[in-house]
N, C-alpha and C. Protein backbone atom coordinates (compact mmCIF):
# COMPACT_ATOMS: atom_id res chain seq x y z
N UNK A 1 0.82 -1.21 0.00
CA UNK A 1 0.00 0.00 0.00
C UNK A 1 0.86 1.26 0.00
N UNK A 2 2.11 1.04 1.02
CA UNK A 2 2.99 2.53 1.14
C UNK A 2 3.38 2.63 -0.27
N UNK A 3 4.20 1.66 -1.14
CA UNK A 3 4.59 1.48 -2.40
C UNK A 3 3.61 2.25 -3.48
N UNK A 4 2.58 1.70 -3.27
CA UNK A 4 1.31 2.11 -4.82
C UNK A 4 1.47 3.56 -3.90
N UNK A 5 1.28 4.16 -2.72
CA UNK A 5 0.79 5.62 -2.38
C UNK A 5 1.78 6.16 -2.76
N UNK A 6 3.24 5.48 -2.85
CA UNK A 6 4.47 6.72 -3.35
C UNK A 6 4.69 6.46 -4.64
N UNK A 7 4.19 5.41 -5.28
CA UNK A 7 4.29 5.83 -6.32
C UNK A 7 3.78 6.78 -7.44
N UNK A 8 1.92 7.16 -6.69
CA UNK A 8 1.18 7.76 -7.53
C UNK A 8 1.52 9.39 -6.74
N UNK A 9 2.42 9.32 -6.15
CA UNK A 9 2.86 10.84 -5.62
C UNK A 9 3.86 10.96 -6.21
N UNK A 10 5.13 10.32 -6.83
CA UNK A 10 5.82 10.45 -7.84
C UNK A 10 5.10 10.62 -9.07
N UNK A 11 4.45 9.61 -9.24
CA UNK A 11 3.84 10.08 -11.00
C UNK A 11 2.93 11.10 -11.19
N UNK A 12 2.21 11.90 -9.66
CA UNK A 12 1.55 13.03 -9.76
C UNK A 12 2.67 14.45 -10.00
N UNK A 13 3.70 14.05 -8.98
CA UNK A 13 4.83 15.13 -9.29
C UNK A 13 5.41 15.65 -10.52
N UNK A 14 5.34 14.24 -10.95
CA UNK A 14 6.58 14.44 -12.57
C UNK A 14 5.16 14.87 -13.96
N UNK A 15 3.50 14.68 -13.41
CA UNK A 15 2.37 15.30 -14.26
C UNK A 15 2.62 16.58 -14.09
N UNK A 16 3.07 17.45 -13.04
CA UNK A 16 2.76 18.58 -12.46
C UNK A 16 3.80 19.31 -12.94
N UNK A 17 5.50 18.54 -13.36
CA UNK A 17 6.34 19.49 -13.88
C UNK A 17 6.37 19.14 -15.20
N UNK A 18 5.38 18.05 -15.67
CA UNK A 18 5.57 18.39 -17.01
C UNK A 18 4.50 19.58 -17.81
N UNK A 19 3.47 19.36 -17.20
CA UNK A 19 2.18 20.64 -17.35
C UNK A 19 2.79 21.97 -17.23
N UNK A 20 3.77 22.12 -16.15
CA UNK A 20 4.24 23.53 -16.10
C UNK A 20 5.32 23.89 -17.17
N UNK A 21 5.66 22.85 -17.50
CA UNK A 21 6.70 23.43 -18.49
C UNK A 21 6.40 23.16 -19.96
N UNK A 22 5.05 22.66 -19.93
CA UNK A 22 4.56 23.04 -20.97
C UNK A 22 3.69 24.45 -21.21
N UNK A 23 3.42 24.52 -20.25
CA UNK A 23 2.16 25.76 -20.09
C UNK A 23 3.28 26.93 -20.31
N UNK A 24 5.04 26.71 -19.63
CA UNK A 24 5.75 27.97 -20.22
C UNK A 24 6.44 28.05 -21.18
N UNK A 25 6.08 26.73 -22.28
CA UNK A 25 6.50 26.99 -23.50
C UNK A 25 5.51 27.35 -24.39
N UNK A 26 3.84 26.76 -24.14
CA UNK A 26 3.07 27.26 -24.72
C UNK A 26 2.68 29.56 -24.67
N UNK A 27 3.34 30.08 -23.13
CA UNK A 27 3.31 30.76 -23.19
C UNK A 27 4.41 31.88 -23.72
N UNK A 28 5.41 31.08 -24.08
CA UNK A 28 6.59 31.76 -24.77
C UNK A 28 6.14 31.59 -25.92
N UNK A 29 5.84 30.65 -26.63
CA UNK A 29 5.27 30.54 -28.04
C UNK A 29 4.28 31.77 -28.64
N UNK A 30 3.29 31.83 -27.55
CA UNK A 30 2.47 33.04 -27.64
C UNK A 30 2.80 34.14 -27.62
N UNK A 31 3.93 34.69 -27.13
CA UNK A 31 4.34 35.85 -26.76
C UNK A 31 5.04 36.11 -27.92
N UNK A 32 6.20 35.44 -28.28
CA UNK A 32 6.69 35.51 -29.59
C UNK A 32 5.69 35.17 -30.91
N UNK A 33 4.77 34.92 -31.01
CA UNK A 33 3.54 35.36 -31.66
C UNK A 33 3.22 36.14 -31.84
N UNK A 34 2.88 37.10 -30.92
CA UNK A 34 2.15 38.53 -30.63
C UNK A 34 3.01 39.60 -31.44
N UNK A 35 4.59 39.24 -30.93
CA UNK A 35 5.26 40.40 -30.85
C UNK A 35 5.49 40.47 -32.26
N UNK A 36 5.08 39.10 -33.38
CA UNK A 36 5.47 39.50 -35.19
C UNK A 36 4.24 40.07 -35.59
N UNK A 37 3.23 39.77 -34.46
CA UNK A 37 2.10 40.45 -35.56
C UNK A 37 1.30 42.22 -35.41
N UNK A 38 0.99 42.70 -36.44
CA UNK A 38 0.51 44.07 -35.89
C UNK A 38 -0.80 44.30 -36.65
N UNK A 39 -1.44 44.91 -35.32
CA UNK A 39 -3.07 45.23 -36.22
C UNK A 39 -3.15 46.53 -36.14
N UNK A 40 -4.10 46.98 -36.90
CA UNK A 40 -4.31 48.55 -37.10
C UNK A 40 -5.90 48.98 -37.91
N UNK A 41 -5.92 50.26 -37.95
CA UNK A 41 -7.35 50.63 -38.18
C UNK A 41 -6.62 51.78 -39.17
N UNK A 42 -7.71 51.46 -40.60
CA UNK A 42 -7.38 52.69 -41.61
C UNK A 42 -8.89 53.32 -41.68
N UNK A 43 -8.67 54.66 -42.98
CA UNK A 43 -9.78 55.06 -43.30
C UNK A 43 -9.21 55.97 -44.29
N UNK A 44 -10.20 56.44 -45.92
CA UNK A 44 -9.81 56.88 -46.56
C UNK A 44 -10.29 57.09 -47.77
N UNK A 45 -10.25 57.99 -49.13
CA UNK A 45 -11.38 58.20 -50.13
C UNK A 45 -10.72 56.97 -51.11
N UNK A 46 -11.88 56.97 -51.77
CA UNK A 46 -11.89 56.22 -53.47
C UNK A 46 -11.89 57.38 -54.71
N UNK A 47 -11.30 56.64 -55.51
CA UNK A 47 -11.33 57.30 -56.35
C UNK A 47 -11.60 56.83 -57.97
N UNK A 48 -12.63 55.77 -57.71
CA UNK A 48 -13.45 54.91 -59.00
C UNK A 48 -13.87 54.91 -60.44
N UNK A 49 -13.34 54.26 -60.69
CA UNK A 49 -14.31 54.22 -62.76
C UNK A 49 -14.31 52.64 -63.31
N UNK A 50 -14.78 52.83 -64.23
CA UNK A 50 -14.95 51.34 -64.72
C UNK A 50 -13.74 51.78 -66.29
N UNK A 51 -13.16 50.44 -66.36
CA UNK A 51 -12.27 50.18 -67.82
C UNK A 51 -13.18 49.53 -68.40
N UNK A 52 -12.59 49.14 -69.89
CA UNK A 52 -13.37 48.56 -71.37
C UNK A 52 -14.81 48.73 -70.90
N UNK A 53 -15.16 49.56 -70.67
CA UNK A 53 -16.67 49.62 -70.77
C UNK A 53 -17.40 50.20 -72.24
N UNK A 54 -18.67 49.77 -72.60
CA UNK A 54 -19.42 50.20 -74.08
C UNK A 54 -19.86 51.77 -74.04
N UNK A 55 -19.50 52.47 -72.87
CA UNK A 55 -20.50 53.39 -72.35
C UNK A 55 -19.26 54.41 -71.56
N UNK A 56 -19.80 55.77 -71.80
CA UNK A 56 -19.13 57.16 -71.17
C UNK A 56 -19.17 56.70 -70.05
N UNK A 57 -18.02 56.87 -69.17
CA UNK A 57 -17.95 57.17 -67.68
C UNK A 57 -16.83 58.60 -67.31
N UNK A 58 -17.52 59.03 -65.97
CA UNK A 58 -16.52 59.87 -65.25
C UNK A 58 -16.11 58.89 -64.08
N UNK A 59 -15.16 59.41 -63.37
CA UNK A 59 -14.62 59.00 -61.69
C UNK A 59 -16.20 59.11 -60.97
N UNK A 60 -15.87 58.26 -60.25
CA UNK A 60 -16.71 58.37 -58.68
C UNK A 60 -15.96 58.68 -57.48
N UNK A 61 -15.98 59.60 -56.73
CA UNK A 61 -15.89 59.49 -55.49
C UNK A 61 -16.28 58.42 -54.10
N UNK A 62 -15.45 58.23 -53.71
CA UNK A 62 -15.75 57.03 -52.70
C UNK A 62 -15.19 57.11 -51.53
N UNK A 63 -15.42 56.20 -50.45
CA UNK A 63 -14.40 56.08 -49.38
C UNK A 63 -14.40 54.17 -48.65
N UNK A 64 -12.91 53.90 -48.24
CA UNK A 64 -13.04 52.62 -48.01
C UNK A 64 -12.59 52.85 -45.98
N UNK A 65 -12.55 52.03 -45.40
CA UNK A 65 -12.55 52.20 -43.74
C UNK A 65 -12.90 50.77 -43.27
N UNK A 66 -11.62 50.15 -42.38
CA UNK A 66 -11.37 48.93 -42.16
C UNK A 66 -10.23 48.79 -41.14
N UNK A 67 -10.29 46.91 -40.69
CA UNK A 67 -9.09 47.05 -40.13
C UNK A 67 -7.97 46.14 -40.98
N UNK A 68 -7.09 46.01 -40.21
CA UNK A 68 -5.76 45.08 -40.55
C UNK A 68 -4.77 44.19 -39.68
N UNK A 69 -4.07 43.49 -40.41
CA UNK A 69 -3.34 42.65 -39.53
C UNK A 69 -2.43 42.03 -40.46
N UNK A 70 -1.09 42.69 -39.98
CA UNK A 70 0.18 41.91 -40.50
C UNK A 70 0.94 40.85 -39.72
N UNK A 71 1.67 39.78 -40.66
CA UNK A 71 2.97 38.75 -39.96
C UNK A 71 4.28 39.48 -40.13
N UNK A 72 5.10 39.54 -39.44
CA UNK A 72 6.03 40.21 -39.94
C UNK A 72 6.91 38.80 -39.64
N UNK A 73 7.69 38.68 -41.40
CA UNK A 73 8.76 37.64 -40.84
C UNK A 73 9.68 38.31 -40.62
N UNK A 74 10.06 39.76 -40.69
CA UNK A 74 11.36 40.60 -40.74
C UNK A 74 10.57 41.87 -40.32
N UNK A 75 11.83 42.26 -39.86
CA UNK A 75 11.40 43.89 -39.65
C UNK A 75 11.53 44.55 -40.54
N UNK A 76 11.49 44.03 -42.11
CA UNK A 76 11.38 44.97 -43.51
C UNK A 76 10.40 44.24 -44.05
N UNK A 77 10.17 42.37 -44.20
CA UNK A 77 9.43 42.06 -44.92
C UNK A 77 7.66 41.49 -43.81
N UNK A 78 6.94 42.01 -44.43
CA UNK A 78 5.79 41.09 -43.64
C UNK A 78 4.50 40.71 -45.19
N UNK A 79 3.64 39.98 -44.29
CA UNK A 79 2.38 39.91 -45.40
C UNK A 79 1.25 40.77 -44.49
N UNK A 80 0.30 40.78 -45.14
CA UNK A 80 -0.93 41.79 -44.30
C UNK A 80 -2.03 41.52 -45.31
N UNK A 81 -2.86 41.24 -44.09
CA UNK A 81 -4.40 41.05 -44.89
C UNK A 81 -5.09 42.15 -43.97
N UNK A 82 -6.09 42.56 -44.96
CA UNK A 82 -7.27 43.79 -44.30
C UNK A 82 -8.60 43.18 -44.72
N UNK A 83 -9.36 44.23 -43.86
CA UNK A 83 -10.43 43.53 -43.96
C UNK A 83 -11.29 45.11 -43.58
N UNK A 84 -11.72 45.51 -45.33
CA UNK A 84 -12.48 46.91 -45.80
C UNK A 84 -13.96 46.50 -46.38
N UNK A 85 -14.32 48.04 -45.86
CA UNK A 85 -15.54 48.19 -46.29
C UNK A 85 -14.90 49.23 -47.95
N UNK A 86 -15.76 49.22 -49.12
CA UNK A 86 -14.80 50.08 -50.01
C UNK A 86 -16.09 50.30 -50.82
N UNK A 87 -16.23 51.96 -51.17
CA UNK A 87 -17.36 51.52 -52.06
C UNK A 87 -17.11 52.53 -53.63
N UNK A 88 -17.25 51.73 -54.64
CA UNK A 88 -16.61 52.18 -55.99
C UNK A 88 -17.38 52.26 -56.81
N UNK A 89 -17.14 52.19 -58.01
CA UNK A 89 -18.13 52.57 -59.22
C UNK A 89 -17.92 53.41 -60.36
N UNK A 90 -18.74 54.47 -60.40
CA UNK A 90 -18.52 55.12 -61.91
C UNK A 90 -19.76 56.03 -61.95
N UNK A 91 -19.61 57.60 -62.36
CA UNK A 91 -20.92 57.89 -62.81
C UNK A 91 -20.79 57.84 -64.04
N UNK A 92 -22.12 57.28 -64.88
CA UNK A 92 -22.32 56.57 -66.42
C UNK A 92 -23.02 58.28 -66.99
N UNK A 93 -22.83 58.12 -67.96
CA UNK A 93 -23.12 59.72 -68.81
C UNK A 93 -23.44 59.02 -70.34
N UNK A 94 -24.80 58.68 -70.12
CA UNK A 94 -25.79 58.06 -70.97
C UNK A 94 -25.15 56.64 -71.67
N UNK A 95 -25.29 56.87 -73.06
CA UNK A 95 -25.34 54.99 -73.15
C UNK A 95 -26.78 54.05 -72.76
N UNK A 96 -26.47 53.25 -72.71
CA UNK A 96 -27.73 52.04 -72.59
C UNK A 96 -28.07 52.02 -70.85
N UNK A 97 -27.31 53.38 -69.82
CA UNK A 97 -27.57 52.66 -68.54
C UNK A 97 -28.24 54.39 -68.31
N UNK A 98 -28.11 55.21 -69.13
CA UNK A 98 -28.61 56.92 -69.06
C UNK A 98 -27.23 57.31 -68.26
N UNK A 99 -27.71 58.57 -67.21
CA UNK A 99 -26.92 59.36 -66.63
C UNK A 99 -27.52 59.19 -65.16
N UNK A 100 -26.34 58.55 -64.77
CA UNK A 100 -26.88 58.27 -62.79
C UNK A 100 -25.14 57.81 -62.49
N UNK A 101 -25.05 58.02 -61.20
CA UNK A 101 -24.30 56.88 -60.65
C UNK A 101 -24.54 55.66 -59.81
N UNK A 102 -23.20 54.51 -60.36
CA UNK A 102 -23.58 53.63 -59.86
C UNK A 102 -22.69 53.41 -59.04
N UNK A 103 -22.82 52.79 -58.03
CA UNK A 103 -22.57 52.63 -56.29
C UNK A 103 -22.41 51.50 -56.03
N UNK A 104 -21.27 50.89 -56.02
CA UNK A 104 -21.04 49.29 -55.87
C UNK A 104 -20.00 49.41 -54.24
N UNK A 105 -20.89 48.42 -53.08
CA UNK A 105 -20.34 48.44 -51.88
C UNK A 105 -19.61 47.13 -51.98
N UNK A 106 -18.52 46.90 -51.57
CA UNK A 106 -17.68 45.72 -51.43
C UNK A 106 -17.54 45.56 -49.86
N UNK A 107 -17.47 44.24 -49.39
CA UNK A 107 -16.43 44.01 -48.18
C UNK A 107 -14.84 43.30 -48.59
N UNK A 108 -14.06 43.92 -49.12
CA UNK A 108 -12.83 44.02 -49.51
C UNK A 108 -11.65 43.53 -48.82
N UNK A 109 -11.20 42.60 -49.38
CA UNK A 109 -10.29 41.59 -48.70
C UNK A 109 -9.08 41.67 -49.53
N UNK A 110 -8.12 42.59 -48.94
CA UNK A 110 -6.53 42.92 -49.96
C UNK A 110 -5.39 41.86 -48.85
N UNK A 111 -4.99 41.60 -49.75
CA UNK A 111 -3.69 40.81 -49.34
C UNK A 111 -2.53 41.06 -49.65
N UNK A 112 -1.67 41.78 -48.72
CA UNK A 112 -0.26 42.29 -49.81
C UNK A 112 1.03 42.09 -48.80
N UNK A 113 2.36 41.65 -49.84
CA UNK A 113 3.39 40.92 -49.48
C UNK A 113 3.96 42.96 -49.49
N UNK A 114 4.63 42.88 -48.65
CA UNK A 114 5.18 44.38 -47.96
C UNK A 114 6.66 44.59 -47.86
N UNK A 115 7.59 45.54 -48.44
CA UNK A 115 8.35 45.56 -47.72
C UNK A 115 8.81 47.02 -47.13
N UNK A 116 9.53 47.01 -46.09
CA UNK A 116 9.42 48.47 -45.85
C UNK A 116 11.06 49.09 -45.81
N UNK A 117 11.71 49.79 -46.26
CA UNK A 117 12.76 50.44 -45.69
C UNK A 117 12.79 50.40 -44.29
N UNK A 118 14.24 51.15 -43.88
CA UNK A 118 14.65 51.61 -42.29
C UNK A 118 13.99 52.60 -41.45
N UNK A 119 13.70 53.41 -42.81
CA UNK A 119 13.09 54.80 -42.29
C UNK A 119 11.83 55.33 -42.89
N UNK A 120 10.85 54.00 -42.95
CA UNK A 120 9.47 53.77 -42.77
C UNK A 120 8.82 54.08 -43.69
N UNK A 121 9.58 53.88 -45.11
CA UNK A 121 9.16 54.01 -46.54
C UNK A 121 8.75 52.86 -47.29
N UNK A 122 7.62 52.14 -47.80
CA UNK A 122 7.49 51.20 -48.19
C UNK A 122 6.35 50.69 -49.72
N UNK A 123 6.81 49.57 -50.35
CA UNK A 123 5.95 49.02 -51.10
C UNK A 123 5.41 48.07 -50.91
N UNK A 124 4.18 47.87 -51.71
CA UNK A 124 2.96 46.55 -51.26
C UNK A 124 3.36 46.10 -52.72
N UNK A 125 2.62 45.08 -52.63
CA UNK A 125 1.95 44.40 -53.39
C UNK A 125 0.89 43.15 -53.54
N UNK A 126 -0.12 42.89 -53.95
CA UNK A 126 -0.88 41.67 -54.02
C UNK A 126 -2.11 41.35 -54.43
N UNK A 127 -3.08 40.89 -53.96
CA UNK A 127 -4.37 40.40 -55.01
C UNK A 127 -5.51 41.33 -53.93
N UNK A 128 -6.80 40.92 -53.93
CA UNK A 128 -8.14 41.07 -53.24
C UNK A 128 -9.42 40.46 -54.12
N UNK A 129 -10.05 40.36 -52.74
CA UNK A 129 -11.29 39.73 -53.20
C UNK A 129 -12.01 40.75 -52.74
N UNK A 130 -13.30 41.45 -53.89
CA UNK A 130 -14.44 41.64 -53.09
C UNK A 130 -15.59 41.23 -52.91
N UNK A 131 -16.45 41.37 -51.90
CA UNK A 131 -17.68 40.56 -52.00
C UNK A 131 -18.52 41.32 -51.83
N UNK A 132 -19.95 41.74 -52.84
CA UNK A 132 -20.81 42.76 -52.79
C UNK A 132 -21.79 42.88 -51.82
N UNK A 133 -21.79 43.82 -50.76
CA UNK A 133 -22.39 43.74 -50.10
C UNK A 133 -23.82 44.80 -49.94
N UNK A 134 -24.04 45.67 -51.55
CA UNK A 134 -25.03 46.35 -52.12
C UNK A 134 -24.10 47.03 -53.16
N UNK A 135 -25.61 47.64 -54.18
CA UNK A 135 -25.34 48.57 -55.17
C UNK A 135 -26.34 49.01 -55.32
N UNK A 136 -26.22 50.32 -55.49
CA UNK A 136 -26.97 52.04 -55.81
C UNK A 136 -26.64 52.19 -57.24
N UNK A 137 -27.91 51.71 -58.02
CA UNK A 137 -28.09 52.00 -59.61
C UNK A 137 -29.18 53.09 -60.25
N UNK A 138 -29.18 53.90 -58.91
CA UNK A 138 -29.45 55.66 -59.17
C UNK A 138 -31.32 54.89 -59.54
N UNK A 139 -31.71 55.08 -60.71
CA UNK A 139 -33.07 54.69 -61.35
C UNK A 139 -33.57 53.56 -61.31
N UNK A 140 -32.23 52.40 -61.85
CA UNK A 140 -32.86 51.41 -62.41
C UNK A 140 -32.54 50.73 -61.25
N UNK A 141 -34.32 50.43 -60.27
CA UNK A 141 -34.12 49.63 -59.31
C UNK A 141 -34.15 48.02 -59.48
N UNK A 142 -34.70 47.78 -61.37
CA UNK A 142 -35.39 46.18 -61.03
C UNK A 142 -34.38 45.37 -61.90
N UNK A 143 -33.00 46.38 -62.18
CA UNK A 143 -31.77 45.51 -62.87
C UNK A 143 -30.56 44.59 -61.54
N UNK A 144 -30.85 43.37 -62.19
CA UNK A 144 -29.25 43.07 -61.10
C UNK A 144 -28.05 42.99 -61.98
N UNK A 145 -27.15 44.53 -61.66
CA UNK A 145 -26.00 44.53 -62.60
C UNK A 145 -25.15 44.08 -61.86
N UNK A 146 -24.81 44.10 -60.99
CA UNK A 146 -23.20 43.69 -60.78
C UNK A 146 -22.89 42.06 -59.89
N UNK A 147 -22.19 41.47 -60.42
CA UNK A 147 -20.95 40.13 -59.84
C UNK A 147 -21.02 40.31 -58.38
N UNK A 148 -21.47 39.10 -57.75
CA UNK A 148 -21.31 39.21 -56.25
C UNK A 148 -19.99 39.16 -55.50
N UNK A 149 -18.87 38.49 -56.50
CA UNK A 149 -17.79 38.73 -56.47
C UNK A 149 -16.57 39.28 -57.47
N UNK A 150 -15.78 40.26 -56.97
CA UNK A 150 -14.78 40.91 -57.77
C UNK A 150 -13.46 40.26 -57.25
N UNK A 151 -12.50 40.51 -58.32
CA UNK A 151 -11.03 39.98 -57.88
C UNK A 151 -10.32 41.31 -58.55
N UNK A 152 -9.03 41.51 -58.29
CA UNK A 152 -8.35 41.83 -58.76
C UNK A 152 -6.65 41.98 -58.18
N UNK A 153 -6.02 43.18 -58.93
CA UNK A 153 -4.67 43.14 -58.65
C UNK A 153 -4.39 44.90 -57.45
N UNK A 154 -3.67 44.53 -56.65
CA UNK A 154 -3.38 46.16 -55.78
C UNK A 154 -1.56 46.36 -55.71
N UNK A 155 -1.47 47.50 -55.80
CA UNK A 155 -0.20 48.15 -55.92
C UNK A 155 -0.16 48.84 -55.09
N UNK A 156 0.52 49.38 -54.27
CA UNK A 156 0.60 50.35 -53.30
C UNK A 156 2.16 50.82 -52.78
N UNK A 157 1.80 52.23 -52.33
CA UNK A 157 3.20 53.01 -51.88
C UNK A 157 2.85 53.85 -50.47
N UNK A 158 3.35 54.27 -49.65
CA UNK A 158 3.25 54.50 -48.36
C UNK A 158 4.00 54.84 -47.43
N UNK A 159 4.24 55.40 -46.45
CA UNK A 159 4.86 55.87 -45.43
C UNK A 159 4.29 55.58 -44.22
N UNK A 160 5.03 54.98 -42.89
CA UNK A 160 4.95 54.70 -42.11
C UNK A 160 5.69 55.05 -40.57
N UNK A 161 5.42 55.88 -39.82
CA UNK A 161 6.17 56.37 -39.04
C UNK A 161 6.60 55.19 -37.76
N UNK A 162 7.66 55.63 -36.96
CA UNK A 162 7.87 54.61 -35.51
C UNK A 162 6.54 54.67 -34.72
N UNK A 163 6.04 55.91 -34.58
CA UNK A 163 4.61 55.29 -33.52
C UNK A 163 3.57 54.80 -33.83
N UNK A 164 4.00 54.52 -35.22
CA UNK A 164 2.63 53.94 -35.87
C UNK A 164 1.79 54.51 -36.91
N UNK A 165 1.44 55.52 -36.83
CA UNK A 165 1.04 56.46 -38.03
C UNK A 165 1.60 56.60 -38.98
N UNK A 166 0.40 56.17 -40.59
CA UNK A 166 1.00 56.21 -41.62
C UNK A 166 0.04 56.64 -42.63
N UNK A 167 0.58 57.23 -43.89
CA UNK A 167 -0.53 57.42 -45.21
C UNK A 167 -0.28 56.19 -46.56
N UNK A 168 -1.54 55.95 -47.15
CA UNK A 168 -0.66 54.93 -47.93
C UNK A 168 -1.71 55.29 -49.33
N UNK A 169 -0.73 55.16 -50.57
CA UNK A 169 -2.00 55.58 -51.95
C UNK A 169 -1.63 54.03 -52.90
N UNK A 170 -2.53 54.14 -52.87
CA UNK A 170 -2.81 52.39 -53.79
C UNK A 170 -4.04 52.32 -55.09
N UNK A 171 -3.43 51.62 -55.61
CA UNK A 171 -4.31 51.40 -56.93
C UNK A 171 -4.92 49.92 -57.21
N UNK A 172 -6.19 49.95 -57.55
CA UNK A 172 -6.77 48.35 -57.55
C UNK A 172 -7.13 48.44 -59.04
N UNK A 173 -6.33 47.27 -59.26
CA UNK A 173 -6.99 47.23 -61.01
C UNK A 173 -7.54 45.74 -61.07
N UNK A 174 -9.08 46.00 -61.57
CA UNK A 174 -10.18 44.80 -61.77
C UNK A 174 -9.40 43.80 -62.47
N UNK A 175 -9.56 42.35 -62.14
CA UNK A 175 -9.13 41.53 -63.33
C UNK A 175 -10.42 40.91 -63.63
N UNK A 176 -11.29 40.89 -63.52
CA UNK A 176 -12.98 40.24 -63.49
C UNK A 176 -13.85 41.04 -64.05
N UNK A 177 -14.94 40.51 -64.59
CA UNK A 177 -15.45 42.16 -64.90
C UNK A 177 -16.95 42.07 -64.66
N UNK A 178 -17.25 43.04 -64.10
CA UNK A 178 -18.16 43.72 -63.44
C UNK A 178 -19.65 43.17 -63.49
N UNK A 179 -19.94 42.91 -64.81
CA UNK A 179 -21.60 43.21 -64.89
C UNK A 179 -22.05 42.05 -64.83
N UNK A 180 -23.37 41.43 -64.60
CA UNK A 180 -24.25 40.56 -64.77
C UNK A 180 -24.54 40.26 -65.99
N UNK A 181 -24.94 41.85 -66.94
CA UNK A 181 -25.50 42.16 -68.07
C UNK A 181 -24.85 41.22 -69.54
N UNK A 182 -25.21 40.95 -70.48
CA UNK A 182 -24.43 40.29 -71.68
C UNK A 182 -23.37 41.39 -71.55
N UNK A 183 -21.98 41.08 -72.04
CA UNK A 183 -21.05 41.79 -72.61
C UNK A 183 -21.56 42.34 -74.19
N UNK A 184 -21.84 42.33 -74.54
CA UNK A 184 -23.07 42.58 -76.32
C UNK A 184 -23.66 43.76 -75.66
N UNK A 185 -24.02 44.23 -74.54
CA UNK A 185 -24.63 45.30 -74.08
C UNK A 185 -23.70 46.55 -73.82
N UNK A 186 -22.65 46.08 -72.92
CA UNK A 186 -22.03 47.00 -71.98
C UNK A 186 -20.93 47.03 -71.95
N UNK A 187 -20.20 45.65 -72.57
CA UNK A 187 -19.07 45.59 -72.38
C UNK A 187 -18.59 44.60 -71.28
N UNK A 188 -17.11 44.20 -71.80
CA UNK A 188 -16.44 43.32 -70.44
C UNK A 188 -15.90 44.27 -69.61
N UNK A 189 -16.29 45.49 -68.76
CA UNK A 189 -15.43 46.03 -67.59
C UNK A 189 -15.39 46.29 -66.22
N UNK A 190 -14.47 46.70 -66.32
CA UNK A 190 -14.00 46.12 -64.71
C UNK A 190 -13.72 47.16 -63.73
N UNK A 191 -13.59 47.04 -62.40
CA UNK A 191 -13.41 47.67 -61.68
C UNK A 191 -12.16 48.41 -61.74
N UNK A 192 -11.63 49.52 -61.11
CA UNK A 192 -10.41 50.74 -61.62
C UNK A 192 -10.74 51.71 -60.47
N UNK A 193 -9.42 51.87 -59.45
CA UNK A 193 -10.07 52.32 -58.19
C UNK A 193 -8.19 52.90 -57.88
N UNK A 194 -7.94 54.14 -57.78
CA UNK A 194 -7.25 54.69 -56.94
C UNK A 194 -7.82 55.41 -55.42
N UNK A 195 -6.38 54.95 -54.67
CA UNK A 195 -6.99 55.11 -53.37
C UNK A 195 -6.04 55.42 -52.55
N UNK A 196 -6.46 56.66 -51.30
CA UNK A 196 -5.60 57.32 -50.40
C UNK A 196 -6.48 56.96 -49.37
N UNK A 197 -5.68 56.08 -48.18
CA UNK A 197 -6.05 56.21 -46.69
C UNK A 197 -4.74 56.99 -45.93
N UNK A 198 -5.23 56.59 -44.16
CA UNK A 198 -4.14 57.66 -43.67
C UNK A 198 -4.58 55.86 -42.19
N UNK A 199 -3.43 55.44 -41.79
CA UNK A 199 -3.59 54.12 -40.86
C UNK A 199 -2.95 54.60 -39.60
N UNK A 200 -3.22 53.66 -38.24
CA UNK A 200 -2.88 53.51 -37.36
C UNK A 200 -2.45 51.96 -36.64
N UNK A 201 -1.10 51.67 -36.67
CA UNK A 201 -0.64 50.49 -36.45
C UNK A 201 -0.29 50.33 -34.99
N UNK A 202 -0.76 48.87 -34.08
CA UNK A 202 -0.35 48.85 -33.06
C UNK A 202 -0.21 47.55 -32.67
């Protein structure tokens, strides 16, 4: 009986330092986790039109406002995904759709491989998805024009200070194109979106 009682007080002991020294590698693991990754909150205008389209367009005015979250494998290189509200479009100046603008809301998912200089100067690059989450077609309420999903390509240039504050101007060029409608109508085009936010990284 003394035997089995010391033994399950040995094998409770050696449970107890192995739990702890797992629990402080699981918490070193975490910590060095934390410290590659950085999130932040942007906000900022659009500046929208549609390409190869059958039909006159001007720019639209817009604005996109979201957050973010980078890996940093380096303190120059990281990846970063966001996660925007963005809303783009085109005002049309007659053609087969008249004169209105149209108002396409995305929830906008950019993904871009980053690198930054020493002194907080940097380039992006990478893809996005958007996913429509409404559109404002001015008159025509009983058309469904636009793709519930958009893809395309983003470029971007930017500045980034040590406490975190930064401005960044980027360009999204559609690779998908836009309409529901036959192409025989309107054309194959696509989304075309320059864009200035101003971020906060922490």
């Amino acid at each position: 009986m003394k035997k089995l009682i010391l033994s399950l007080i040995i094998l409770a002991t050696a449970s107890i330092k192995v739990f702890s020294q797992t629990g402080t590698e699981n918490q070193s693991f975490g910590k060095k986790l934390m410290s590659k990754l950085e999130f932040g909150i942007k906000a900022g205008g659009n500046y929208s039109n549609f390409i190869d389209a059958n039909f006159a367009t001007d720019p639209l005015p817009g604005f996109n406002a979201g957050l973010t979250i980078a890996y940093k494998f380096t303190n120059n290189f990281m990846v970063q995904e966001e996660f925007l509200y963005s809303l783009q479009g085109a005002k049309v100046k007659g053609g087969p759709l008249g004169d209105q603008d149209i108002k396409l809301s995305y929830a906008a998912v950019p993904i871009l491989f980053k690198y930054s200089s020493n002194i907080g100067f940097y380039v992006a690059a990478g893809g996005q998805a958007g996913f429509k989450v409404k559109e404002d077609l001015g008159g025509l309420t009983d058309l469904k024009f636009a793709r519930k999903i958009d893809f395309g390509a983003v470029g971007s240039l930017g500045y980034q200070s040590k406490m975190g504050l930064g401005i960044d101007a980027r360009y999204y060029y559609g690779i998908q194109k836009v309409s529901e409608v036959p192409s025989a109508t309107l054309g194959d085009f696509k989304n075309n979106s320059i864009q200035a936010s101003i971020f906060y990284t922490f």
